[in-house]
N, C-alpha and C. Protein backbone atom coordinates (compact mmCIF):
# COMPACT_ATOMS: atom_id res chain seq x y z
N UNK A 1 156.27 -58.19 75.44
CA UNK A 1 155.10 -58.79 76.04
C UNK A 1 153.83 -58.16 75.47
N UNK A 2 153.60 -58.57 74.14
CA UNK A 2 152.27 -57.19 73.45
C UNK A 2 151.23 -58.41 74.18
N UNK A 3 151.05 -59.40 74.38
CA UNK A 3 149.72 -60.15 75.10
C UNK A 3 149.92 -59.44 76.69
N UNK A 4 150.46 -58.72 77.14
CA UNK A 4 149.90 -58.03 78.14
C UNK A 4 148.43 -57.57 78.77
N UNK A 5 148.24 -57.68 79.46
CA UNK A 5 146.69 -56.63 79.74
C UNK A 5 146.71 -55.87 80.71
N UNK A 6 146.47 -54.45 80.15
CA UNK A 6 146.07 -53.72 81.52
C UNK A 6 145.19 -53.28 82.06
N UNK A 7 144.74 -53.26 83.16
CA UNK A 7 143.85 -52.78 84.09
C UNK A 7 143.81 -51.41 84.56
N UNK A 8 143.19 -50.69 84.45
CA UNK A 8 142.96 -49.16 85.06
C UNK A 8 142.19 -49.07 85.90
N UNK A 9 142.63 -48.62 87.34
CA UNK A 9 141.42 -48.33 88.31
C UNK A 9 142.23 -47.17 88.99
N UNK A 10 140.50 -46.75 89.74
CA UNK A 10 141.01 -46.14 90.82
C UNK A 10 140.64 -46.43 91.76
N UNK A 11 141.51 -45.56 93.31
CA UNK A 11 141.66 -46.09 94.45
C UNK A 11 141.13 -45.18 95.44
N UNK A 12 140.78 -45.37 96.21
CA UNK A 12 140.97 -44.08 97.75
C UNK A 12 141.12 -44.66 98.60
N UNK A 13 142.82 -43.65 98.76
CA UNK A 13 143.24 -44.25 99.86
C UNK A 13 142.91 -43.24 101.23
N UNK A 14 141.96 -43.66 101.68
CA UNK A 14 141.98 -43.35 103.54
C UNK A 14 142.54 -43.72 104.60
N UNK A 15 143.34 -43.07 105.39
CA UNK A 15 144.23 -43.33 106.38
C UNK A 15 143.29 -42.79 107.35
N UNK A 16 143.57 -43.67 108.92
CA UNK A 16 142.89 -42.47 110.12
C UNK A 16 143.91 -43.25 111.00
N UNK A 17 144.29 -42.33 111.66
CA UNK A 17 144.97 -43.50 112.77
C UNK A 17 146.54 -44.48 112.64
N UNK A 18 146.97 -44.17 111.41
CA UNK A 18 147.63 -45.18 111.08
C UNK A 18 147.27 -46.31 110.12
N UNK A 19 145.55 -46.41 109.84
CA UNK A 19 145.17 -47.80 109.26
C UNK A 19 144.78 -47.33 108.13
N UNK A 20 144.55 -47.81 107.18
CA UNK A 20 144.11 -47.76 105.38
C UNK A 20 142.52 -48.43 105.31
N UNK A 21 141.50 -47.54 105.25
CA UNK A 21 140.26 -48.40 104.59
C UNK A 21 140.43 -49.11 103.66
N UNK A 22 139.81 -50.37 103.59
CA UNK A 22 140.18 -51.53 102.81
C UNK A 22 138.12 -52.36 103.11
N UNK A 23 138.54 -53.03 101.88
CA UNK A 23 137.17 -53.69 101.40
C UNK A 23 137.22 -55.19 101.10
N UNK A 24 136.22 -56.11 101.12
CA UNK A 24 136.33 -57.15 100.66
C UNK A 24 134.75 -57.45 100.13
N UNK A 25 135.00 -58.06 98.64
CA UNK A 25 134.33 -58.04 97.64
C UNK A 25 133.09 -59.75 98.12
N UNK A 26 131.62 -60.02 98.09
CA UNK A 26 131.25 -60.82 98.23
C UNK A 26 132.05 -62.01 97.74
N UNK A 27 131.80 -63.41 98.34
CA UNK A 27 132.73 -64.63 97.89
C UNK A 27 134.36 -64.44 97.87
N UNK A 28 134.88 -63.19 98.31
CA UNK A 28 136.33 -62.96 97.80
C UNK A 28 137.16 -63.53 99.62
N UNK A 29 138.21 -63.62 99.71
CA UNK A 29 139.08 -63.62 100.46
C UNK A 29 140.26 -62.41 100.88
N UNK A 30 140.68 -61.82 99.36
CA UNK A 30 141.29 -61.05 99.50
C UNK A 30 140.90 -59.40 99.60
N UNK A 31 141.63 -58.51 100.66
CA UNK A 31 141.30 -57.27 100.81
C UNK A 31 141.62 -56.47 99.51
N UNK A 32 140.62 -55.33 99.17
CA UNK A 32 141.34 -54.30 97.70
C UNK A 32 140.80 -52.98 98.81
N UNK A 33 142.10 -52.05 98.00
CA UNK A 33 141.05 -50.88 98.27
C UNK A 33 139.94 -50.57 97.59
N UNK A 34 139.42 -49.34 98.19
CA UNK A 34 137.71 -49.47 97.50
C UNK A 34 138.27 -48.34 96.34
N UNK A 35 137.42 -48.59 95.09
CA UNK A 35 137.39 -47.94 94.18
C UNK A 35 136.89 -49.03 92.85
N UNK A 36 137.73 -48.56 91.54
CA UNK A 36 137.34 -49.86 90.59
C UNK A 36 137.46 -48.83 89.06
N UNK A 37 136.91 -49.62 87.88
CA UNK A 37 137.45 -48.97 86.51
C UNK A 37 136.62 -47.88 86.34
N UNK A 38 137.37 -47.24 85.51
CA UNK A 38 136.90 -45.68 84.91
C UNK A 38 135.25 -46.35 83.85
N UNK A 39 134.74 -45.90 83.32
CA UNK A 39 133.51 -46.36 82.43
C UNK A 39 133.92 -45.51 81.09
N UNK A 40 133.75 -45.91 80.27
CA UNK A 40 134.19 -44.95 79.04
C UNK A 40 133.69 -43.39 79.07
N UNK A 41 134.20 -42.79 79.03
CA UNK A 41 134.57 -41.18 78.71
C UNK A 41 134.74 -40.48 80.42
N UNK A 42 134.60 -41.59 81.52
CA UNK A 42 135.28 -40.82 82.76
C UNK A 42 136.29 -40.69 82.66
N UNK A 43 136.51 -39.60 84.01
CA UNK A 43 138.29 -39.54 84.47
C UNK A 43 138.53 -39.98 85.45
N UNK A 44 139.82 -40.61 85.53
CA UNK A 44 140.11 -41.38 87.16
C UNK A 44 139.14 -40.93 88.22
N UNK A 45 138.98 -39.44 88.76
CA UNK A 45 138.48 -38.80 89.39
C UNK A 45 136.89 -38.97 89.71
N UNK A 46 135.95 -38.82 88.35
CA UNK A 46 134.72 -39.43 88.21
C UNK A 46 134.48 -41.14 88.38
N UNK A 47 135.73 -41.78 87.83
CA UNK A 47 135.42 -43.05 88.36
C UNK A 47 135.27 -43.42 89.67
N UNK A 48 136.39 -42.47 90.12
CA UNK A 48 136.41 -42.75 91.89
C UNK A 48 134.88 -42.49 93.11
N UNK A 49 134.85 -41.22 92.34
CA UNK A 49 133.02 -40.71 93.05
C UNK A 49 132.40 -41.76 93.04
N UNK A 50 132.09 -42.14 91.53
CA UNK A 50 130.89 -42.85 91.26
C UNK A 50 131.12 -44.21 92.67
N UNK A 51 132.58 -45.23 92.28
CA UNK A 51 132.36 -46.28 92.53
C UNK A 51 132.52 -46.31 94.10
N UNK A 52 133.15 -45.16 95.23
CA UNK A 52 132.59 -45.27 96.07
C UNK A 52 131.40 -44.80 96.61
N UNK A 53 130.50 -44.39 95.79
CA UNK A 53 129.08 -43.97 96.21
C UNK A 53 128.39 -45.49 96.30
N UNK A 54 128.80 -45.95 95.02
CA UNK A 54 128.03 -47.36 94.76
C UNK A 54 128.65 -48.07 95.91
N UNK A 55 129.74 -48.63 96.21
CA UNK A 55 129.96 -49.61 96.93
C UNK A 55 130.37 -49.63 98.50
N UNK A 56 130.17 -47.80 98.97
CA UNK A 56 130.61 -47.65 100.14
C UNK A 56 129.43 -46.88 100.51
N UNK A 57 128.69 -46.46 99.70
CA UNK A 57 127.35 -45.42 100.04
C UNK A 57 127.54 -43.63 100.60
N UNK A 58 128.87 -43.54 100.41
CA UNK A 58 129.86 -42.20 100.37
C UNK A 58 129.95 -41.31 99.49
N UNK A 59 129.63 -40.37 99.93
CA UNK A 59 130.34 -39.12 98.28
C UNK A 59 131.18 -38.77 99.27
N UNK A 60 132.05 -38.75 97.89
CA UNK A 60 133.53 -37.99 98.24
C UNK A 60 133.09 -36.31 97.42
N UNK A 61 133.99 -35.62 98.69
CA UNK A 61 134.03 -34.10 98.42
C UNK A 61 134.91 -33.54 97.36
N UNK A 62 134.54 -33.51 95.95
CA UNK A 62 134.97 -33.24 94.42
C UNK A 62 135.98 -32.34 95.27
N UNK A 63 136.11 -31.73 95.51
CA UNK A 63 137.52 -29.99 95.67
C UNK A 63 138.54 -30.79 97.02
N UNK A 64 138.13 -31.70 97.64
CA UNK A 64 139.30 -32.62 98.58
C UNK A 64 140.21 -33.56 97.57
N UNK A 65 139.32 -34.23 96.50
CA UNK A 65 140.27 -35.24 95.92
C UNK A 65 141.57 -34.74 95.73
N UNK A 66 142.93 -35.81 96.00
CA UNK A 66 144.19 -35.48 95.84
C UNK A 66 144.38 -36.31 95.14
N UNK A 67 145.53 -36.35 94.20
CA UNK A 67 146.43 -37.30 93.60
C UNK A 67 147.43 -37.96 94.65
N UNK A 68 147.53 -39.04 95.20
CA UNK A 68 148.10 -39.55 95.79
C UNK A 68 149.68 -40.05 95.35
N UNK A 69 149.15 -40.85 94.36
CA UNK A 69 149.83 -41.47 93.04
C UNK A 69 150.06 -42.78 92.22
N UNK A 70 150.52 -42.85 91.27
CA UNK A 70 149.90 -43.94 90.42
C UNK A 70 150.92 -45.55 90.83
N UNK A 71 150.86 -46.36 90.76
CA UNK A 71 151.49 -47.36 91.41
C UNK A 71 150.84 -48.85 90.68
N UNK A 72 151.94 -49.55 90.01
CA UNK A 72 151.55 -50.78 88.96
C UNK A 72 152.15 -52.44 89.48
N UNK A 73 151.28 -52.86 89.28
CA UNK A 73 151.34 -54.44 89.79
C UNK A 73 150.73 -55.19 89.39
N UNK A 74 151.08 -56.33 89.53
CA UNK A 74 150.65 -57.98 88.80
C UNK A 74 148.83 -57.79 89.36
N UNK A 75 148.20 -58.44 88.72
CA UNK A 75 146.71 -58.27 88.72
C UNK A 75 146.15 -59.50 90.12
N UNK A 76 145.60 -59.52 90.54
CA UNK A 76 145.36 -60.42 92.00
C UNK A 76 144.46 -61.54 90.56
N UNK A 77 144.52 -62.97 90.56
CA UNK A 77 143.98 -63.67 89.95
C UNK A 77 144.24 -63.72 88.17
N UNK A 78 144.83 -63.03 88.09
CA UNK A 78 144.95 -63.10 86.62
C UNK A 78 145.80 -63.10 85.70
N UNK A 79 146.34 -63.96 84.73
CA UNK A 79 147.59 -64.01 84.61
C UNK A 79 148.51 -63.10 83.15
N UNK A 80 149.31 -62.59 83.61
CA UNK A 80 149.92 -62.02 82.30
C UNK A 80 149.27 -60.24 81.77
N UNK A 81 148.52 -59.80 83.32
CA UNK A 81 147.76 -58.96 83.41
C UNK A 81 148.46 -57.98 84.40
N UNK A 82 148.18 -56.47 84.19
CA UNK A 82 149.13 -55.90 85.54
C UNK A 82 147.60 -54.54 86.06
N UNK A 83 147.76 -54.19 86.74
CA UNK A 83 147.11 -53.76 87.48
C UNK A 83 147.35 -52.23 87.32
N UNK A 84 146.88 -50.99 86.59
CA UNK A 84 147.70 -49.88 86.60
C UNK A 84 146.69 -49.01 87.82
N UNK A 85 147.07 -48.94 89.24
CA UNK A 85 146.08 -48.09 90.40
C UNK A 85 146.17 -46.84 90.28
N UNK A 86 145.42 -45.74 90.20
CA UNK A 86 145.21 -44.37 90.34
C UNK A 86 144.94 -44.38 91.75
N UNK A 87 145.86 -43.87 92.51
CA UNK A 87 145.42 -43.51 93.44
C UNK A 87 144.93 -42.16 94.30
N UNK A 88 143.49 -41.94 95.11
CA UNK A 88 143.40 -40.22 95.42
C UNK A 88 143.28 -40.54 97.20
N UNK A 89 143.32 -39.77 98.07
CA UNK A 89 142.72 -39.20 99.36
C UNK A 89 141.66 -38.00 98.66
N UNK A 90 140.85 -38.17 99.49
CA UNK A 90 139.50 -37.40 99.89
C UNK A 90 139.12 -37.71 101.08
N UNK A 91 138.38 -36.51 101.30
CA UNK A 91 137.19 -36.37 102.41
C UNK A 91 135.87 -36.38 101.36
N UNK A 92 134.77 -37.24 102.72
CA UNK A 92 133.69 -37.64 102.13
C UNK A 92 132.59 -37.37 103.43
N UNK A 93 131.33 -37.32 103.07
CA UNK A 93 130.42 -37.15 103.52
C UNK A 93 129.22 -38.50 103.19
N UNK A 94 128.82 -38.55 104.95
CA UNK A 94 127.89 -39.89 104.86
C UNK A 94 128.46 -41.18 106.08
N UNK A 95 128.06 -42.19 105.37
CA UNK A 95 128.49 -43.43 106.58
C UNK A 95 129.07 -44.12 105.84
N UNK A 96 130.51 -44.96 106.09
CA UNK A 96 130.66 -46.12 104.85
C UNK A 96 130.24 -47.17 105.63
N UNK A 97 129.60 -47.86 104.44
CA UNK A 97 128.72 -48.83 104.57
C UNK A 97 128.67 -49.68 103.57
N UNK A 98 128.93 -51.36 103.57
CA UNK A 98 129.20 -51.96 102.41
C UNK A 98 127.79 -52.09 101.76
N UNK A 99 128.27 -51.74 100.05
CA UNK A 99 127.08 -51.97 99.16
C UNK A 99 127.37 -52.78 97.76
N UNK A 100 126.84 -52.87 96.56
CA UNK A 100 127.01 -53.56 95.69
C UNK A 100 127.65 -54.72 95.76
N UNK A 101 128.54 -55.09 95.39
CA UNK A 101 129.70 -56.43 95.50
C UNK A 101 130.22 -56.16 96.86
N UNK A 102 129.83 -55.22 97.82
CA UNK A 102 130.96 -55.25 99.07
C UNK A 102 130.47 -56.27 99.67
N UNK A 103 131.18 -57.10 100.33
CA UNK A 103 130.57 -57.71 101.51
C UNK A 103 131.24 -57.22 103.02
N UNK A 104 132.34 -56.97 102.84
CA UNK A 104 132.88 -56.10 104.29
C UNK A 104 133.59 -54.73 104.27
N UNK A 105 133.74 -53.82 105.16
CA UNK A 105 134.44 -52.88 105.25
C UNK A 105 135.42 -52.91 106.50
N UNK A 106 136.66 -52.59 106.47
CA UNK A 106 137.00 -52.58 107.52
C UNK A 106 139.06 -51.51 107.43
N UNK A 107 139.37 -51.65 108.35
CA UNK A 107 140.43 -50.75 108.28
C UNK A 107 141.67 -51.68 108.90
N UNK A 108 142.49 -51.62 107.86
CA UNK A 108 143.77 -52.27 108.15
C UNK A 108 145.32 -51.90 108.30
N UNK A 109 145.51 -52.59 109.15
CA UNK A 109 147.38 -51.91 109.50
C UNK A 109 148.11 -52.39 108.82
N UNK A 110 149.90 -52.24 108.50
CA UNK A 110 150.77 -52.86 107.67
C UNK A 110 151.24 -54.28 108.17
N UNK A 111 150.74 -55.07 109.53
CA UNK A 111 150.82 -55.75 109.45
C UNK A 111 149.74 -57.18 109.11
N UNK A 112 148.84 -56.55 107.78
CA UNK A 112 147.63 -57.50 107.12
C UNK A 112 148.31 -57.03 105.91
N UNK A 113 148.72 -56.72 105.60
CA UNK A 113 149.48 -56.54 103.97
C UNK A 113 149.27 -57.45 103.61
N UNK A 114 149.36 -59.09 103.85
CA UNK A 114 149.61 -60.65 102.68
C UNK A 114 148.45 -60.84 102.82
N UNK A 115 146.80 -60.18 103.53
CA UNK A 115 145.39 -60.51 103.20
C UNK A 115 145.26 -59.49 101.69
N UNK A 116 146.16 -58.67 101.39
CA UNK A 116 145.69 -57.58 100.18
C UNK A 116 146.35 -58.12 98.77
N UNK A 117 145.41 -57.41 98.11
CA UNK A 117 146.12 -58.10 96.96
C UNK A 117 147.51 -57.61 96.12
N UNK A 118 147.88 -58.03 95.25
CA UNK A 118 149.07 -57.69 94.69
C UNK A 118 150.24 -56.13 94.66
N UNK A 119 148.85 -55.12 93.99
CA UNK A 119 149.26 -53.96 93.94
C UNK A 119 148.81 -53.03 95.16
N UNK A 120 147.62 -53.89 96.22
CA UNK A 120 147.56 -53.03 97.52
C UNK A 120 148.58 -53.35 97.98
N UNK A 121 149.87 -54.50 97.93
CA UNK A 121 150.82 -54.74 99.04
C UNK A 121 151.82 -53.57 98.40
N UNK A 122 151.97 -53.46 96.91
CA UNK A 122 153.04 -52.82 96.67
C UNK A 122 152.35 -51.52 97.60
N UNK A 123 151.46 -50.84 97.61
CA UNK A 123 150.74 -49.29 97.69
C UNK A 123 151.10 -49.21 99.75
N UNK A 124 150.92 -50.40 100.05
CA UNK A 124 150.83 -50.59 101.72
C UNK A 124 152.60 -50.18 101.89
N UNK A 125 153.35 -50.96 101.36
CA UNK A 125 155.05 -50.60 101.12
C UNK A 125 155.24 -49.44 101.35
N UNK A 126 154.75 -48.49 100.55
CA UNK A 126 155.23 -47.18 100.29
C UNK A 126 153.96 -46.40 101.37
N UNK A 127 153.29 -46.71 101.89
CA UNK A 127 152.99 -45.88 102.78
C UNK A 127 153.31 -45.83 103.98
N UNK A 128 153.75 -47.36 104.07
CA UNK A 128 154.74 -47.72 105.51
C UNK A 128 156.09 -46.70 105.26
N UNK A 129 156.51 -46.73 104.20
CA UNK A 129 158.17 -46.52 104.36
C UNK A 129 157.36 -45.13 104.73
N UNK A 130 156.78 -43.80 104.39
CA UNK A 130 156.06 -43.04 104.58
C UNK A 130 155.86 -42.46 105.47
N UNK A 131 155.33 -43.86 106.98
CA UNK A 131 154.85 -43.49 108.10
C UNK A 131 153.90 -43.08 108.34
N UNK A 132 152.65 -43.13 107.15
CA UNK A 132 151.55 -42.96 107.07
C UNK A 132 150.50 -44.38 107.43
N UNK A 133 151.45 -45.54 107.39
CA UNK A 133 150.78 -46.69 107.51
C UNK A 133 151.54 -47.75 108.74
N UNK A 134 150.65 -48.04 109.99
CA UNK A 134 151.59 -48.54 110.50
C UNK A 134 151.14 -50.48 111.03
């Protein structure tokens, strides 16, 4: 399959309670977690700061980020494309608050999994089996 395409992002995943912060993009329907692509010469890590500062109005605390872990899936809308997610937990400082492309913020349980997209359902899977997600 060399016409493949892949996608690199990253993710943060926040749990409180049982539920996963989750986002939805202006005009969109479907939930992603918040995060998005590296920019040339970042690292997963710097991508992650940046893009929830921009779109959640949050800094995350650089010495909290964890590697969660990496997790690959079909691309939400696009075909013949897969999705490769970096995923971290952090603690952050501030209010989240939707900004740039956000249009909502909100926190979801494992039973909204089929509002998320492709590779959040695979990521929701494994945090259920987990018990981190309920």
């Amino acid at each position: 399959m060399s016409s493949s395409k892949i996608i690199h992002k990253s993710a943060w995943i926040h749990l409180v309670d049982g539920r996963v912060l989750s986002t939805r993009s202006k005009g969109k329907q479907t939930y992603y977690f918040p995060g998005g692509k590296p920019e040339v010469g970042e690292t997963p890590e710097e991508a992650l700061i940046r893009e929830i500062k921009e779109e959640l109005t949050a800094d995350l605390i650089p010495g909290t980020i964890s590697l969660l872990g990496i997790f690959e899936g079909p691309a939400h809308g696009h075909v013949d494309t897969t999705v490769c997610m970096t995923c971290f937990t952090a603690g952050y400082h501030g209010t989240l608050m939707p900004a740039a492309e956000i249009a909502e913020v909100l926190w979801l349980q494992y039973a909204d999994i089929e509002s998320t997209s492709p590779v959040d359902q695979i990521i929701f899977r494994w945090l259920h089996e987990r018990n981190m997600l309920f």
